[in-house]
Structure formats: C-alpha cells, structure tokens
C-alpha atoms as a PDB file:
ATOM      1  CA  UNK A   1    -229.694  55.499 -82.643  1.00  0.00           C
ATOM      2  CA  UNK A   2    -232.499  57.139 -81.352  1.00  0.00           C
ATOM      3  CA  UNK A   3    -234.191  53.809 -80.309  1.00  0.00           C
ATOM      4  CA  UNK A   4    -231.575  52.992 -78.909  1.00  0.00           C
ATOM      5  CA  UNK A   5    -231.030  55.688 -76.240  1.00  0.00           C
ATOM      6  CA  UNK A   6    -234.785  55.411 -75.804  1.00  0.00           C
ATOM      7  CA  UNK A   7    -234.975  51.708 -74.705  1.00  0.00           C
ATOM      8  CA  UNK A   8    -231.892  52.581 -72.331  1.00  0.00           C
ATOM      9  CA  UNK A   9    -233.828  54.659 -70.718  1.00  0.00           C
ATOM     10  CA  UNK A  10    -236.253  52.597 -69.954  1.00  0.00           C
ATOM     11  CA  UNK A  11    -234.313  49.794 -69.054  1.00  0.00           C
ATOM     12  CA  UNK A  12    -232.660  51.921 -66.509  1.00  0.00           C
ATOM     13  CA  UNK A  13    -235.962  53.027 -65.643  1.00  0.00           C
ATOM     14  CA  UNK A  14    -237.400  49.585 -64.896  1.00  0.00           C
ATOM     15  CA  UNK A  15    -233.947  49.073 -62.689  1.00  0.00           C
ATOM     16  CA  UNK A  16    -234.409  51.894 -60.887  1.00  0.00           C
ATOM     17  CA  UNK A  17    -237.749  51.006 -59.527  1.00  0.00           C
ATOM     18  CA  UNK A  18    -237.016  47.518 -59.077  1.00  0.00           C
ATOM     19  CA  UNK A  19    -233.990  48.689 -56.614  1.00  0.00           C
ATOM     20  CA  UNK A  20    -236.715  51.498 -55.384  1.00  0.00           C
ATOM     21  CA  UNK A  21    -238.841  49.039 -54.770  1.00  0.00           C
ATOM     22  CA  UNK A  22    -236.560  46.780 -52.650  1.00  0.00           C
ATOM     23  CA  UNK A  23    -235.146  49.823 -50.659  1.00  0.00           C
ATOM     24  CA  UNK A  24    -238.912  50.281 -49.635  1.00  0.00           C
ATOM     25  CA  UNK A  25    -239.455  46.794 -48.746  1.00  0.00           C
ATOM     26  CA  UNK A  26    -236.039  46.467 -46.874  1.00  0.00           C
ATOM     27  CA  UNK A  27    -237.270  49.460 -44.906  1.00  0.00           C
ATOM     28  CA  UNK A  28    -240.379  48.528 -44.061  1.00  0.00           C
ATOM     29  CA  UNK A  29    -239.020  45.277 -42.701  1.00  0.00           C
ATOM     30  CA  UNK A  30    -237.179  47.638 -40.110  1.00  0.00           C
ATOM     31  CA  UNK A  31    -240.472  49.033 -39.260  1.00  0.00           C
ATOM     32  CA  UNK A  32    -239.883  52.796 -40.063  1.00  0.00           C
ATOM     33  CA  UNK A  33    -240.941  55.745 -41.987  1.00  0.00           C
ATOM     34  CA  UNK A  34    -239.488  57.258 -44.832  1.00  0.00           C
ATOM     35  CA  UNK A  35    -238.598  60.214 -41.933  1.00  0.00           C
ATOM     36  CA  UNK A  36    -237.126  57.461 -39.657  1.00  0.00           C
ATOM     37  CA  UNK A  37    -234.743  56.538 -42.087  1.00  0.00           C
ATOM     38  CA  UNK A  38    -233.714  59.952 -43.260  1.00  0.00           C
ATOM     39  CA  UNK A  39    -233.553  60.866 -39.594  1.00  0.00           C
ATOM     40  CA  UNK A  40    -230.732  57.417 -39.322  1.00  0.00           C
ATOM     41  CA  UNK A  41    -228.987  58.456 -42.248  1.00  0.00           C
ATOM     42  CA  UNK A  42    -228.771  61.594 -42.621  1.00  0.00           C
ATOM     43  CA  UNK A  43    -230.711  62.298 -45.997  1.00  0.00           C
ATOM     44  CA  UNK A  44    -233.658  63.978 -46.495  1.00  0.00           C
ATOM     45  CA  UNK A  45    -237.462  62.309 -46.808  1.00  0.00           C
ATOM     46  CA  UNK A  46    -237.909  63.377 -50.344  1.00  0.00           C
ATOM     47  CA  UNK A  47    -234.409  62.055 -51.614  1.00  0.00           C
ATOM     48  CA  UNK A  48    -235.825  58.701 -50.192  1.00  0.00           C
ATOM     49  CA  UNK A  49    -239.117  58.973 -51.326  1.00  0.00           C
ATOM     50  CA  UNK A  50    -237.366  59.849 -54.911  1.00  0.00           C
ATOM     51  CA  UNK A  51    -235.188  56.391 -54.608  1.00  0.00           C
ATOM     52  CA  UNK A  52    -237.966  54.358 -53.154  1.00  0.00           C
ATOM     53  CA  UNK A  53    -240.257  55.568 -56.541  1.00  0.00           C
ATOM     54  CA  UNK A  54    -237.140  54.758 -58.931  1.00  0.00           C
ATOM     55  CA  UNK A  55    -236.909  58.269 -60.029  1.00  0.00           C
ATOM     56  CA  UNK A  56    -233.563  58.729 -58.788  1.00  0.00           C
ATOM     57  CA  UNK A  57    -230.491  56.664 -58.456  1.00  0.00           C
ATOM     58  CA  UNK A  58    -228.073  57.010 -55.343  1.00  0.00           C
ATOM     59  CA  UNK A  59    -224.857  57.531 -56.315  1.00  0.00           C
ATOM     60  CA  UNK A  60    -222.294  55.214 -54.178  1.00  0.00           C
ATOM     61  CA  UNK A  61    -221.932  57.398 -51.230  1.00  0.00           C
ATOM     62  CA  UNK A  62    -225.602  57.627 -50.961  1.00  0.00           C
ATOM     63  CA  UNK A  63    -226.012  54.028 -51.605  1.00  0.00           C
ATOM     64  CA  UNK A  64    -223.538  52.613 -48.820  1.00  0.00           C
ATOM     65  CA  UNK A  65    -225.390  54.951 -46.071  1.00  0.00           C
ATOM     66  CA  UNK A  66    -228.494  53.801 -47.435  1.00  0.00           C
ATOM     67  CA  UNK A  67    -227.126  50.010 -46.977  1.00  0.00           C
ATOM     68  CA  UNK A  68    -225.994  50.928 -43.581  1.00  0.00           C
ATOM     69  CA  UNK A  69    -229.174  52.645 -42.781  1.00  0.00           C
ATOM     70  CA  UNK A  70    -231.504  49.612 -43.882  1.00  0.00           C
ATOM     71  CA  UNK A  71    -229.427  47.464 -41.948  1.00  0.00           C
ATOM     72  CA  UNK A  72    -228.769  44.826 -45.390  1.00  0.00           C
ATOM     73  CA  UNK A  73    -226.693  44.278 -47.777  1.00  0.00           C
ATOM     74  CA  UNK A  74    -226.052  45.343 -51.286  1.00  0.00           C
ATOM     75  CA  UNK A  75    -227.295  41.570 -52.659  1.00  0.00           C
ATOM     76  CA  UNK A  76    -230.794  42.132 -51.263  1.00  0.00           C
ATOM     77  CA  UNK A  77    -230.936  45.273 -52.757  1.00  0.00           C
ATOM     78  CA  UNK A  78    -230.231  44.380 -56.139  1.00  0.00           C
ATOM     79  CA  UNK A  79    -231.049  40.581 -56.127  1.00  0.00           C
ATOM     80  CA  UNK A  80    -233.662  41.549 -58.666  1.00  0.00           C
ATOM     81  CA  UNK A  81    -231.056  43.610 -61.416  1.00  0.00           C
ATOM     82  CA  UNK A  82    -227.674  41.145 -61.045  1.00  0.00           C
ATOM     83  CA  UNK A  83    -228.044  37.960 -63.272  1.00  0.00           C
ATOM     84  CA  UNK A  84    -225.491  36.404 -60.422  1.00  0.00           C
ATOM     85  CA  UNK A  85    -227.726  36.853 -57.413  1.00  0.00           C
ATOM     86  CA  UNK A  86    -229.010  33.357 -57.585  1.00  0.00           C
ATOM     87  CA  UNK A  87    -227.418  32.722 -54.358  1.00  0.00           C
ATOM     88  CA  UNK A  88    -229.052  35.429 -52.317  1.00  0.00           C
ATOM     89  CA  UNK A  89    -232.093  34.256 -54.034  1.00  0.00           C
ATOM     90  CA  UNK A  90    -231.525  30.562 -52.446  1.00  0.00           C
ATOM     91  CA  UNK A  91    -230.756  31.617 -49.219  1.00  0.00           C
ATOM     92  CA  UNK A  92    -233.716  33.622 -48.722  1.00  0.00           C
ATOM     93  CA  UNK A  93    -235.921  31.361 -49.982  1.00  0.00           C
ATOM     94  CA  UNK A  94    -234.512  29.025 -47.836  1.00  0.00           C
ATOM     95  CA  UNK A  95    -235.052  31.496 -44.491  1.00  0.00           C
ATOM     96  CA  UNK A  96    -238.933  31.860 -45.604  1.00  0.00           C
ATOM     97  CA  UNK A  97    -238.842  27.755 -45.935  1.00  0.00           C
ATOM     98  CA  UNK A  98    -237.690  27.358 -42.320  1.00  0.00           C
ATOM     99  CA  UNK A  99    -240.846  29.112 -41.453  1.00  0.00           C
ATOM    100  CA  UNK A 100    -242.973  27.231 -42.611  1.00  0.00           C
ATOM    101  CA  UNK A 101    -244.421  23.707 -41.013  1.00  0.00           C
ATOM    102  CA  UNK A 102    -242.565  20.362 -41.543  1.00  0.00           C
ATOM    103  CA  UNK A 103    -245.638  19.179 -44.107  1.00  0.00           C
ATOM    104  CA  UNK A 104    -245.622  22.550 -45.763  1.00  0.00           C
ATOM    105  CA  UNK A 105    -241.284  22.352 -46.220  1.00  0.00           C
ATOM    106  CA  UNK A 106    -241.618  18.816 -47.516  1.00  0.00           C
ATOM    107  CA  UNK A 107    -244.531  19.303 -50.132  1.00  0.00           C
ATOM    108  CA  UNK A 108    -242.456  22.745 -51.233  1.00  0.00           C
ATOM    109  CA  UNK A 109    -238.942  21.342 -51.368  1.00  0.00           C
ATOM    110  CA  UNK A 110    -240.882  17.816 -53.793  1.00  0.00           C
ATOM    111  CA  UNK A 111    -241.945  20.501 -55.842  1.00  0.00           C
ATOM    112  CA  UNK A 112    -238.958  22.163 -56.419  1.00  0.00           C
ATOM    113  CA  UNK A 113    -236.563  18.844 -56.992  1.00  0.00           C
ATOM    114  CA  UNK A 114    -239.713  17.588 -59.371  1.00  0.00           C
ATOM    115  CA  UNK A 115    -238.934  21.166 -61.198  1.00  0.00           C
ATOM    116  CA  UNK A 116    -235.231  20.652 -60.779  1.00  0.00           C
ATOM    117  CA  UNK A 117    -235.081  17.003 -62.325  1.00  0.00           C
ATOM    118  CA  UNK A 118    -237.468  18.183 -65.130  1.00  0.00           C
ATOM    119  CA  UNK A 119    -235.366  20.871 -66.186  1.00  0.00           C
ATOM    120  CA  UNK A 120    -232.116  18.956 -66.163  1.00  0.00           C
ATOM    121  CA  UNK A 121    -233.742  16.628 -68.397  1.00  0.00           C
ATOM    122  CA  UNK A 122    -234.311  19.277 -70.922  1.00  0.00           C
ATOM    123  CA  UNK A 123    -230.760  20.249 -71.707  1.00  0.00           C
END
C-alpha cells in the first residue's frame, strides 16, 4: 500500500510539471513575465512561479483565470496529461507545418503517411 501512494505521488508529480511546464511556455509565447501575468490575473508571482515549477496545482478557479490570463485554452495546457488530446496535437502540428516552405511541408507530410501506412500494416 505504501508503494502505492508513493508512485501516486510521483505520477502526480510528473503531471504537475508537465502542465507547469506548458503554463510557462504558453506564457512566454505572450511575451511576459511571471509579474506580467500575475499583474493580468490577479495572482501573485510566487503562486505562478510555484505552478510553472509543478510544485503546486491550481485548483479550478485558479486554473480558468490562469486560462484566461494566458490567452489559451485548457487543451494546450494539458495536451501532454489527456490520452484524448490527439486532436490538439494535430492541429498544432499542423499550424507549425504551414510555416514551413512548400519542399520542407512535402518531405514532412511523406514522412509522416510513410509512418502512417507502416503502422497500419502492423495491426
């Protein structure tokens, strides 16, 4: 029993700083500091430096003025936890795609219907 509380711990350890991480990288994006986004929403720099590090979770209040702060939504900050974010996961990869030059797209998207095919033909 023991174990088992221990390795939930971790696991919700290891989801906490994935989410951390993404809050940081969604509020980078925006271009502001840690006191820029407290400032927006309200919340002190140390409760978002504690979320950003994944030592803290925000409860939902917290977390939908965080959303609202960052300017995203709640798929792009837990694409990385949810085994049904595949979606969000397509449609960004398909925004950093459209970036890129026509050769670059077409050599990328071969790649991915070569993995595609390959892995149908496994099942």
């Amino acid at each position: 029993m023991l174990i088992s509380i221990i390795e939930e711990v971790q696991v919700t350890t290891m989801i906490d700083k994935r989410i951390g991480k993404r809050v940081k990288e969604c509020r980078e994006r925006l271009g502001i500091t840690q006191e820029g986004l407290a400032e927006k929403t309200g919340l002190t720099t140390n409760y978002i430096s504690t979320v950003e590090r994944g030592m803290s979770f925000p409860r939902c209040e917290k977390l939908i003025i965080l959303l609202n702060g960052l300017e995203t939504s709640a798929d792009s900050i837990f694409c990385d936890v949810l085994d049904y974010a595949s979606e969000y996961k397509a449609s960004e990869l398909s925004k950093s795609l459209s970036t890129l030059s026509p050769d670059a797209q077409k050599r990328i998207l071969q790649m991915v219907e070569l993995m595609i095919k390959q892995e149908s033909e496994n099942k």
